[in-house]
C-alpha atoms as a PDB file:
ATOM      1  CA  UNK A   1      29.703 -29.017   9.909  1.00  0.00           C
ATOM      2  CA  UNK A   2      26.697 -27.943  12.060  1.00  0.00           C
ATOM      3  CA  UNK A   3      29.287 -27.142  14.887  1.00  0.00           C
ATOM      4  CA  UNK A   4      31.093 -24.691  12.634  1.00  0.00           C
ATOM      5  CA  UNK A   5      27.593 -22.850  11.326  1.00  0.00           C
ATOM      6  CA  UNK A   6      26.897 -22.740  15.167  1.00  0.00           C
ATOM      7  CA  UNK A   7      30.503 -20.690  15.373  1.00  0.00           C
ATOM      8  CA  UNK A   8      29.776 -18.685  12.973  1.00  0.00           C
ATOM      9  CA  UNK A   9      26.270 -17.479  13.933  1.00  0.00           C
ATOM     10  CA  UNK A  10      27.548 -17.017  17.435  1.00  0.00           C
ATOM     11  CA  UNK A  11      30.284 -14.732  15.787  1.00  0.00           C
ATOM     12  CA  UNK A  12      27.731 -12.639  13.943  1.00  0.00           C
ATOM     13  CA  UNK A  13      25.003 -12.170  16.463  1.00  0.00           C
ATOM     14  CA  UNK A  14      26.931  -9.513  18.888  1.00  0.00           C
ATOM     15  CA  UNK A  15      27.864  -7.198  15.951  1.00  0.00           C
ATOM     16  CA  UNK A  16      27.536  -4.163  16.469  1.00  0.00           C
ATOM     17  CA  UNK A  17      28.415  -1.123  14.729  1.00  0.00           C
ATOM     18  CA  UNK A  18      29.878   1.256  17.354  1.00  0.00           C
ATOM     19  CA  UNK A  19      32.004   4.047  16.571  1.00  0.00           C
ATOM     20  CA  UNK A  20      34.511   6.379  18.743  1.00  0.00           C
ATOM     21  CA  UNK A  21      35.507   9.626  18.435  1.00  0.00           C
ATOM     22  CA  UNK A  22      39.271  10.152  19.241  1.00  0.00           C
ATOM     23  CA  UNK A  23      41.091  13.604  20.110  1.00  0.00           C
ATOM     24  CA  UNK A  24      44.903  12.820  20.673  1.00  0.00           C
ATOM     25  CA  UNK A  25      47.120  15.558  22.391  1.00  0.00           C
ATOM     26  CA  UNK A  26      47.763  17.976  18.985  1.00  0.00           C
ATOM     27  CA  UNK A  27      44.174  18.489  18.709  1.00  0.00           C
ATOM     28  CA  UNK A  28      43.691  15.823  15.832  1.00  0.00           C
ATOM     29  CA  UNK A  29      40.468  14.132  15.511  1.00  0.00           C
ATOM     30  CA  UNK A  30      40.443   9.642  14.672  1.00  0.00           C
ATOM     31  CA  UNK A  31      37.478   7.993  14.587  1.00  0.00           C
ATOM     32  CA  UNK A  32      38.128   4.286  15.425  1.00  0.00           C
ATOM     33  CA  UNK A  33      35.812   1.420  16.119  1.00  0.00           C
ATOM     34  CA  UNK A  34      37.402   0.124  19.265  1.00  0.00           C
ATOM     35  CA  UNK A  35      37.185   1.868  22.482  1.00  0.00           C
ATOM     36  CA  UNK A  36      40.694   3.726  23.584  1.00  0.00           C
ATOM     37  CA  UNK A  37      41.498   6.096  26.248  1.00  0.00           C
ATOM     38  CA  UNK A  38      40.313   9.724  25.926  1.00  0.00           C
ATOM     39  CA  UNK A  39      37.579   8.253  22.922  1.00  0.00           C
ATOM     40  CA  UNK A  40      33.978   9.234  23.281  1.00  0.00           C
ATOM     41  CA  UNK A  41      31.321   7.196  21.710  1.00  0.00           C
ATOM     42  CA  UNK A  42      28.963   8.432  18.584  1.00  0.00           C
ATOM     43  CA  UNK A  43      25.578   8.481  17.766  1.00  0.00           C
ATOM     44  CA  UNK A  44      25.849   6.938  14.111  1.00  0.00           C
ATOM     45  CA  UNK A  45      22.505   8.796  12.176  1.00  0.00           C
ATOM     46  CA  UNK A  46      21.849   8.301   8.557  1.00  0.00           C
ATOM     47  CA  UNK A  47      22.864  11.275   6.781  1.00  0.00           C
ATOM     48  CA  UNK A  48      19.586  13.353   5.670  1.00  0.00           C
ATOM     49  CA  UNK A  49      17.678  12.634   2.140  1.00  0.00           C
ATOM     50  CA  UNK A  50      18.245  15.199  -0.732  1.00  0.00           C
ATOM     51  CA  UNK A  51      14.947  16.642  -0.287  1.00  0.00           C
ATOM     52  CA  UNK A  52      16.367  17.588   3.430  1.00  0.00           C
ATOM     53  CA  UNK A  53      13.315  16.199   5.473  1.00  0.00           C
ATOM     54  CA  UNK A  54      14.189  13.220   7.437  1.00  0.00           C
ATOM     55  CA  UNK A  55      12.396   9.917   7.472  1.00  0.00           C
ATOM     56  CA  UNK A  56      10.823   8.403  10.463  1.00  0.00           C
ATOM     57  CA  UNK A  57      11.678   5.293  12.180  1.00  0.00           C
ATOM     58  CA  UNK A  58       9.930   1.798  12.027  1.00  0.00           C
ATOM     59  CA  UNK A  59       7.088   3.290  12.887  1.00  0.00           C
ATOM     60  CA  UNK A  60       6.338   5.807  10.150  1.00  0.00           C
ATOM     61  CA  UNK A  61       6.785   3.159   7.979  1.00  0.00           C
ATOM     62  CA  UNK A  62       3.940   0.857   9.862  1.00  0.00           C
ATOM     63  CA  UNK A  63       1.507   4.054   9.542  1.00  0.00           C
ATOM     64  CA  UNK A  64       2.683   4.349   6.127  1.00  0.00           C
ATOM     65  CA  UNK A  65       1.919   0.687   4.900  1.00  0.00           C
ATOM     66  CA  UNK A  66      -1.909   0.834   7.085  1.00  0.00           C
ATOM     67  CA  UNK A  67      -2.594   4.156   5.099  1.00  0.00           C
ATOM     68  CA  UNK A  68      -1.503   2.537   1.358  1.00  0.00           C
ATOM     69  CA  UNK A  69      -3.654  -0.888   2.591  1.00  0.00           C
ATOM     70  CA  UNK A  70      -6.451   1.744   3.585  1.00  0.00           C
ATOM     71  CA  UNK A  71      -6.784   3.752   0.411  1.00  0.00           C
ATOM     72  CA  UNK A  72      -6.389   0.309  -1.228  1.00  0.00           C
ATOM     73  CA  UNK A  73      -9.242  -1.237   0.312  1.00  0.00           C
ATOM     74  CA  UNK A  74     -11.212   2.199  -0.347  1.00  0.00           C
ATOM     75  CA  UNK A  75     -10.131   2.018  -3.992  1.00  0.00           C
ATOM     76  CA  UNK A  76     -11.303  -1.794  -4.293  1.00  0.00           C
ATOM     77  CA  UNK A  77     -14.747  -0.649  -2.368  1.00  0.00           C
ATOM     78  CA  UNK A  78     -15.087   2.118  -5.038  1.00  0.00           C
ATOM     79  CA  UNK A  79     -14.631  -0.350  -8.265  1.00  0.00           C
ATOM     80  CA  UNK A  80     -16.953  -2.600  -7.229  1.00  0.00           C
ATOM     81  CA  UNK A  81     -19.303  -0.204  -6.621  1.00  0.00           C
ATOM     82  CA  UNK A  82     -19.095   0.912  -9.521  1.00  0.00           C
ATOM     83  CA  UNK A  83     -18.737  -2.579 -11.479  1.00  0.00           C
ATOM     84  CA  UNK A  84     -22.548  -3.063  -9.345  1.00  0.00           C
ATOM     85  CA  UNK A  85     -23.863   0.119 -10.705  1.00  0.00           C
ATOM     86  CA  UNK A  86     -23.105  -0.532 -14.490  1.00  0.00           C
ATOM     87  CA  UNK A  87     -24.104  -4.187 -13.855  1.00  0.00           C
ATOM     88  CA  UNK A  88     -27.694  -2.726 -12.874  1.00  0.00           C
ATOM     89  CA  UNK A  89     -27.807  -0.527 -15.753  1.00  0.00           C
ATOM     90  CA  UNK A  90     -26.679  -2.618 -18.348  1.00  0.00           C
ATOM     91  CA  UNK A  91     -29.224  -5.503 -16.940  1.00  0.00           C
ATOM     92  CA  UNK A  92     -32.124  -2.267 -17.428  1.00  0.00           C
ATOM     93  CA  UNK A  93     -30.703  -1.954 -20.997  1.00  0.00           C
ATOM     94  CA  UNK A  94     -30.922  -5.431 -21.463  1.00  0.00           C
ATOM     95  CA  UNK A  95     -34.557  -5.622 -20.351  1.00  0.00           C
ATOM     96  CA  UNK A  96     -35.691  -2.623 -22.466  1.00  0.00           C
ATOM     97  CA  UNK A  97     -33.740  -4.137 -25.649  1.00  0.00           C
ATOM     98  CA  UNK A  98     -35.766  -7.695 -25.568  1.00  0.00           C
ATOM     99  CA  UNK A  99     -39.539  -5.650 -24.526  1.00  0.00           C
ATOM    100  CA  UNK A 100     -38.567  -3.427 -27.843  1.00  0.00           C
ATOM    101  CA  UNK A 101     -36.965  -6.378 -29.838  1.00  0.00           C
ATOM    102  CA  UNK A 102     -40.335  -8.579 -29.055  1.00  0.00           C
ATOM    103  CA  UNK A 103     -42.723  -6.713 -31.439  1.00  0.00           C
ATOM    104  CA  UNK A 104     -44.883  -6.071 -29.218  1.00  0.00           C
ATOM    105  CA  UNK A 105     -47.358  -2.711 -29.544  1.00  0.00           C
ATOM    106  CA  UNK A 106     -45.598  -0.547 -26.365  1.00  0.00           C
ATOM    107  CA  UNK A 107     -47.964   2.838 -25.092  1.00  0.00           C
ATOM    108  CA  UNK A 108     -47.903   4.928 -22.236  1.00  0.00           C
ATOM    109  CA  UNK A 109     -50.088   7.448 -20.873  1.00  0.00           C
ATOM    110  CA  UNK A 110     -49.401  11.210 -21.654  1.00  0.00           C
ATOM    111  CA  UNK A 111     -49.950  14.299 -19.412  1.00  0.00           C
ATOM    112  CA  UNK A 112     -54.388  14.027 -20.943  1.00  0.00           C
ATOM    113  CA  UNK A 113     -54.181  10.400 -19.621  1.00  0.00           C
ATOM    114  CA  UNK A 114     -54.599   9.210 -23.063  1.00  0.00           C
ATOM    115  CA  UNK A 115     -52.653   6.250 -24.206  1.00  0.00           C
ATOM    116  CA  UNK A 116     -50.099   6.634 -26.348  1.00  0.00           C
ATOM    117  CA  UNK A 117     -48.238   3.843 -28.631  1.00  0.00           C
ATOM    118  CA  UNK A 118     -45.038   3.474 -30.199  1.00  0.00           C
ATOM    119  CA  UNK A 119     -44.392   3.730 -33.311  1.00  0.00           C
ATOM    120  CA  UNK A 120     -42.121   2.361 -35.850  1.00  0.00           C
ATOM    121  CA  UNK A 121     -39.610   4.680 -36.238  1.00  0.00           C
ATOM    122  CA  UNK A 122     -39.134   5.833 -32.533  1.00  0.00           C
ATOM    123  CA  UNK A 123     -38.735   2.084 -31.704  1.00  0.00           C
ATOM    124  CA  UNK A 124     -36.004   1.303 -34.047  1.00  0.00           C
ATOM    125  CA  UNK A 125     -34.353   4.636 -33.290  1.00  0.00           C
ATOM    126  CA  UNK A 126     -34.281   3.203 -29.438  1.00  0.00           C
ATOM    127  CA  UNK A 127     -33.271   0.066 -30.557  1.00  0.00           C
ATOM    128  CA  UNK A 128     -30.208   1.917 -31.902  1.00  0.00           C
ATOM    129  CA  UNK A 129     -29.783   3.673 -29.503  1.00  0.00           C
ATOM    130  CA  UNK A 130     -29.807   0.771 -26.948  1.00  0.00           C
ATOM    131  CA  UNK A 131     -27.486  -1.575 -29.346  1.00  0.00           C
ATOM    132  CA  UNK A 132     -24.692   1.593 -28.736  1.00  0.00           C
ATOM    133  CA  UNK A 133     -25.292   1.490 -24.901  1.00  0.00           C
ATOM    134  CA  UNK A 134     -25.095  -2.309 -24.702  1.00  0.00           C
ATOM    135  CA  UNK A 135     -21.501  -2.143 -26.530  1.00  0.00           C
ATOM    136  CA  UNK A 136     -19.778  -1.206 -23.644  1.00  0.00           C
ATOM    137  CA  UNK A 137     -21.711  -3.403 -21.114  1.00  0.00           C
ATOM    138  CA  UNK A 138     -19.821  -7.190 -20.265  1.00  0.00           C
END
């Protein structure tokens, strides 16, 4: 058994496709895979895509896969950026909902200096507003 997988994987390792171009003395053209007198080997290329622009090799398709892991890793660095960013704001949102929710008297000074408080209606009009923001935060 392991003496005829050996045969056959000897068999398949030298193949190679190889093809000859034949004239014969009327002019007519064979194409043949084994070597004969008066037959000149071909370059086998793939024929060309649709589109008419021809692919690289091996190579184009290493540069191709380290520019899709590249805009990958840029994408990835781009949503978590921007999963920090809404993190931050929604833990603001958060802060500003419990300091409103609390009951406490909230003032700050206006452009005189004078202190200003909160009132009723401007605080549950926040609170509103900040129960609409929080909706979309996790």
């Amino acid at each position: 058994m392991k003496l005829a997988a050996a045969a056959l994987l000897a068999l398949a390792l030298p193949a190679q496709a190889q093809l000859y171009k034949c004239v014969d003395e009327h002019g007519k053209t064979n194409y043949s895979d084994q070597p004969a007198a008066g037959c000149k080997a071909v370059d086998i290329r793939p024929s060309p895509p649709a589109s008419g622009a021809v692919q690289g090799g091996p190579e184009s398709f290493a540069v191709r896969d380290a520019e899709l892991k590249r805009r990958q890793l840029e994408r990835d660095a781009a949503a978590a950026q921007e999963h920090e960013v809404k993190e931050r704001r929604c833990a603001e949102l958060r802060r500003e909902n419990v300091v409103l929710s609390s009951g406490a008297r909230i003032s700050s000074l206006n452009a005189q200096g004078e202190r200003v408080y909160l009132d009723d209606a401007n605080r549950d009009r926040r609170l509103a507003e900040l129960a609409q923001a929080l909706r979309g935060c996790p």
